[in-house]
C-alpha atoms as a PDB file:
ATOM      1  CA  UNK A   1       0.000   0.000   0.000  1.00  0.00           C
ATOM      2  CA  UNK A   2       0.929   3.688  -0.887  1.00  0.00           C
ATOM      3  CA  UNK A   3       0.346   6.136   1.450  1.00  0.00           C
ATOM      4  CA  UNK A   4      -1.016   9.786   0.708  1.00  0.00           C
ATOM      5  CA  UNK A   5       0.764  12.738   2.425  1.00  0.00           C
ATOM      6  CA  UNK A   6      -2.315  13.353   4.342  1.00  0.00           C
ATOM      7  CA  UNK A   7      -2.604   9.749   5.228  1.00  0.00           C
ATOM      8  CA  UNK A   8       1.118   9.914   6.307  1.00  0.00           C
ATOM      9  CA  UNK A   9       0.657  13.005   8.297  1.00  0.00           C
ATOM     10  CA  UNK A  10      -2.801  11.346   9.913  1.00  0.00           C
ATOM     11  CA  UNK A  11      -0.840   7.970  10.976  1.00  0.00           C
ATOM     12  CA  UNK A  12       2.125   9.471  12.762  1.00  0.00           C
ATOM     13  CA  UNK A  13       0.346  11.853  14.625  1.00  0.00           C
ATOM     14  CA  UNK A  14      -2.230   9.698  16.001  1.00  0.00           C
ATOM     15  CA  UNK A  15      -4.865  11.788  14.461  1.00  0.00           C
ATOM     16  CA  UNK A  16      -8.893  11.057  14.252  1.00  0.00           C
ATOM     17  CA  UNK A  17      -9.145  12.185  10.669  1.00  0.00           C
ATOM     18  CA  UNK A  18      -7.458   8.588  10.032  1.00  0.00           C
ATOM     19  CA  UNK A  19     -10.327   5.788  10.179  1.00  0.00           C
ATOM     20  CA  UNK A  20      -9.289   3.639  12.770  1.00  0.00           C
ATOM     21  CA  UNK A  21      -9.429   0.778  10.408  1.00  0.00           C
ATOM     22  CA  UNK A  22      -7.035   2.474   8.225  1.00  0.00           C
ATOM     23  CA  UNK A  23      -4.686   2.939  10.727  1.00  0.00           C
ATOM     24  CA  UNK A  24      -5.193  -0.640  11.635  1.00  0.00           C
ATOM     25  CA  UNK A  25      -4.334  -1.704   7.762  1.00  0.00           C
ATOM     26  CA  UNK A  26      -1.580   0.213   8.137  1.00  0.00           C
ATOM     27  CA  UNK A  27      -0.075  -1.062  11.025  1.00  0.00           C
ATOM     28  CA  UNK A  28      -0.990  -4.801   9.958  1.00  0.00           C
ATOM     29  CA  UNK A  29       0.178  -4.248   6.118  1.00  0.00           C
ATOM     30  CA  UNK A  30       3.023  -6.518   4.758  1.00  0.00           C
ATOM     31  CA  UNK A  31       4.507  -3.571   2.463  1.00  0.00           C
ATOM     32  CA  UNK A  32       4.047   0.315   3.931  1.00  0.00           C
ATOM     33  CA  UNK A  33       5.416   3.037   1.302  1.00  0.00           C
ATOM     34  CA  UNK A  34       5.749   6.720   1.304  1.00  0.00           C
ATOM     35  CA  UNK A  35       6.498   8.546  -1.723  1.00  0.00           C
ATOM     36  CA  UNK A  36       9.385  10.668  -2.162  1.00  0.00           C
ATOM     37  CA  UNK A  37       7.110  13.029  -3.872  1.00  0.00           C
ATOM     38  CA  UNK A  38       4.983  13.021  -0.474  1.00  0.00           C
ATOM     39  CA  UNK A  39       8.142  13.361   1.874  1.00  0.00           C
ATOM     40  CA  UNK A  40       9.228  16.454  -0.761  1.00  0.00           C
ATOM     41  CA  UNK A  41       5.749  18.331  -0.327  1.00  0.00           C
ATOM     42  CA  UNK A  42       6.195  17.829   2.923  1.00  0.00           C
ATOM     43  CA  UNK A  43       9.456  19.779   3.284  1.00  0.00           C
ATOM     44  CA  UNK A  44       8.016  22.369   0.969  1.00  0.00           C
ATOM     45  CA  UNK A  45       5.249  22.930   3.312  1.00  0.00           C
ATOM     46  CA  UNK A  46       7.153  23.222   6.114  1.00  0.00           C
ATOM     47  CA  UNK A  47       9.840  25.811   4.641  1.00  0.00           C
ATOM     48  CA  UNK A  48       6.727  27.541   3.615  1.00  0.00           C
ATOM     49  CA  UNK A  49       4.814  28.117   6.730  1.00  0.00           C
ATOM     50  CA  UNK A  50       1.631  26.387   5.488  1.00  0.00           C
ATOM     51  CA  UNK A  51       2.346  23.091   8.004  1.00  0.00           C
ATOM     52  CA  UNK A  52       3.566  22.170  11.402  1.00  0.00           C
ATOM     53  CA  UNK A  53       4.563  18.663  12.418  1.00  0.00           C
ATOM     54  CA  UNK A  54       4.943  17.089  15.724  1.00  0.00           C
ATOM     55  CA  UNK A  55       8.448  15.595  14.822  1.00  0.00           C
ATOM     56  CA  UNK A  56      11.753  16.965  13.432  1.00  0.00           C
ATOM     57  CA  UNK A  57      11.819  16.966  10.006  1.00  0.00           C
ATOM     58  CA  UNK A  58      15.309  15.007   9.561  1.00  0.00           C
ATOM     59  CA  UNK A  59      14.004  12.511  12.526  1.00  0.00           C
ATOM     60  CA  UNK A  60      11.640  11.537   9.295  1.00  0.00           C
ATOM     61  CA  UNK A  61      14.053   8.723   7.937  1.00  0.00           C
ATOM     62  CA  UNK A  62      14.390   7.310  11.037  1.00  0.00           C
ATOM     63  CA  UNK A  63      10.675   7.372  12.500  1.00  0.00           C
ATOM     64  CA  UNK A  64       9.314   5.789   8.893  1.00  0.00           C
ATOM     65  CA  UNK A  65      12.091   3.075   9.523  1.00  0.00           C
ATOM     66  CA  UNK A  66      10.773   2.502  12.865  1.00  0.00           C
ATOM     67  CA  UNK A  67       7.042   1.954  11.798  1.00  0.00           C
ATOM     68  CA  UNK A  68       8.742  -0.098   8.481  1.00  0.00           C
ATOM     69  CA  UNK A  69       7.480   2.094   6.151  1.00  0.00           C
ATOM     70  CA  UNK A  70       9.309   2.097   2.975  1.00  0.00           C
ATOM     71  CA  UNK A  71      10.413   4.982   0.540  1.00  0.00           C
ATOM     72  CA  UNK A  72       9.335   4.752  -2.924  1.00  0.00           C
ATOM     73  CA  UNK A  73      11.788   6.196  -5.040  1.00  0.00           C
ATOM     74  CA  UNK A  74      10.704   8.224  -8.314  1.00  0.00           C
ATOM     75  CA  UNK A  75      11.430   5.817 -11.554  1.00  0.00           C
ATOM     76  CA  UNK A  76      11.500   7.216 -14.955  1.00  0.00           C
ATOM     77  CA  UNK A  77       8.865   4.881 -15.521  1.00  0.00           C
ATOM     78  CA  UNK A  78       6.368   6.394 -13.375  1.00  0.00           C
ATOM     79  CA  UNK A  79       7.267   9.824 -15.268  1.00  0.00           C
ATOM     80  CA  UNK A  80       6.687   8.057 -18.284  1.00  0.00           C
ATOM     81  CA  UNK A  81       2.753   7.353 -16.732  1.00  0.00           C
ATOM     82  CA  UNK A  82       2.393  10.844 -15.334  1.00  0.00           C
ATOM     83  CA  UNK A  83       2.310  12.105 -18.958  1.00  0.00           C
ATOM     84  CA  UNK A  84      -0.319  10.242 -20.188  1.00  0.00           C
ATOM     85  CA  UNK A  85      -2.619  10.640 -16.965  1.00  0.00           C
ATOM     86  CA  UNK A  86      -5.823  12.418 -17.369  1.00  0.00           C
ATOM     87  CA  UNK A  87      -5.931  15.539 -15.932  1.00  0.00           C
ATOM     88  CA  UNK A  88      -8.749  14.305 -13.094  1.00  0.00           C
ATOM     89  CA  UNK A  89      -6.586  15.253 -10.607  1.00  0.00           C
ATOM     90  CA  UNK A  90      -4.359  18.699 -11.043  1.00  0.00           C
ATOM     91  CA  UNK A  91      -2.083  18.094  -8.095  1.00  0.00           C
ATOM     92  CA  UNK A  92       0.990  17.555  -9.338  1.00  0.00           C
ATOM     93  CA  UNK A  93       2.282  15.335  -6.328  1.00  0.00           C
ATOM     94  CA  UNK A  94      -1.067  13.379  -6.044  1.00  0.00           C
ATOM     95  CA  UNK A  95      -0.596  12.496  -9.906  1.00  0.00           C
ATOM     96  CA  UNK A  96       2.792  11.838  -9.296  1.00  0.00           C
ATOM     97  CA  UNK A  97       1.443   9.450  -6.280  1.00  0.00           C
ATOM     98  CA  UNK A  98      -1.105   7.650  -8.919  1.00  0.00           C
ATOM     99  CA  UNK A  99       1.384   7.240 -11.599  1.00  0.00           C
ATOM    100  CA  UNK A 100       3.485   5.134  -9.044  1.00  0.00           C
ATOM    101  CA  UNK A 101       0.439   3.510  -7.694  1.00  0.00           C
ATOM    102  CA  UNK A 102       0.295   2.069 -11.098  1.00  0.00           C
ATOM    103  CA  UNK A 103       3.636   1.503 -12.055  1.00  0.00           C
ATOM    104  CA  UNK A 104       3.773  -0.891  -9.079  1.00  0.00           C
ATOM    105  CA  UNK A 105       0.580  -2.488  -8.786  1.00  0.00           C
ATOM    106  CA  UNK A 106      -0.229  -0.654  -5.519  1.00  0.00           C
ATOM    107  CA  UNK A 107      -3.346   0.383  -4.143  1.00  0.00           C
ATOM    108  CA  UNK A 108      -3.760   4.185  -2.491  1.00  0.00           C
ATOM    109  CA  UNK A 109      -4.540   4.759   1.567  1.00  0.00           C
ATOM    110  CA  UNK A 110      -6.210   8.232   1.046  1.00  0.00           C
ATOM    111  CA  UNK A 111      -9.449   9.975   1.663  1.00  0.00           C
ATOM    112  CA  UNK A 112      -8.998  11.746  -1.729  1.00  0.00           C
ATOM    113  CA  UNK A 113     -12.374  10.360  -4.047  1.00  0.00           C
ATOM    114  CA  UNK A 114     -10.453  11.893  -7.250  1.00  0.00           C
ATOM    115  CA  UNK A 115      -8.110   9.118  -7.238  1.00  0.00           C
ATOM    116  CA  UNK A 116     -11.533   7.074  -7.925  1.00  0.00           C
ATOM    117  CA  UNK A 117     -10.758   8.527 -11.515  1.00  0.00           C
ATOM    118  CA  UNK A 118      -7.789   6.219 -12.435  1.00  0.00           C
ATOM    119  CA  UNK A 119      -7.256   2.638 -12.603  1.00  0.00           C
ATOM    120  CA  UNK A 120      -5.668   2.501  -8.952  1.00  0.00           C
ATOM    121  CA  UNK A 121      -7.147   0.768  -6.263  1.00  0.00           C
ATOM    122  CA  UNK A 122      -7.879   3.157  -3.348  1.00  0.00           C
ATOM    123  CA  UNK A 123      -8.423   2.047   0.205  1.00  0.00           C
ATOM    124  CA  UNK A 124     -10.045   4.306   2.644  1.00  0.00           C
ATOM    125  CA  UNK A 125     -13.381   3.190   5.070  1.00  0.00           C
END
């Protein structure tokens, strides 16, 4: 399973927004990823004011290791996907998120409905 930002954000700080049978998934789940594109807009909206975490961002690494959750690195063939994605979704990180979804058969833990729009599986309730 791929995790959205949100979803990220949700899990590690214990929040109610996250379905407690989501966060039970995620706990249970054989394979946890994060995006690099996710951990990236994280960092961006942290250096720009518009969010506040409960953890150091360079403790990141080492918490997601902890919880064995895996980085996803960006292939070029999940560029390659992003290109021909319809433009459903206009987020260029979410896209980027669905393009890897697809690349490697994984299915999406967010709350987003958009990602309804492509042919990834999304888990959420």
């Amino acid at each position: 399973m791929l995790l959205d930002t949100h979803t990220l954000l949700w899990f590690l700080n214990d929040d109610i927004k996250l379905p407690s049978n989501i966060k039970q998934q995620i706990e249970q789940a054989s394979h946890t990823y994060i995006s690099i594109i996710s951990i990236w807009e994280i960092a961006i909206k942290i250096g720009i004011g518009k969010l506040k975490v409960e953890f150091e961002f360079q403790d990141l690494p080492e918490i997601l290791l902890q919880l064995d959750i895996q980085i996803l690195p960006i292939a070029f063939a999940d560029t390659e996907i992003y290109i021909d994605l319809p433009l459903h979704h206009r987020d260029p990180f979410d896209r980027m998120l669905i393009a890897q979804a697809i690349h490697q058969s994984l299915a999406i833990v967010g709350c987003d409905a958009v990602f309804d729009n492509y042919p990834v599986q999304r888990i959420w309730e």
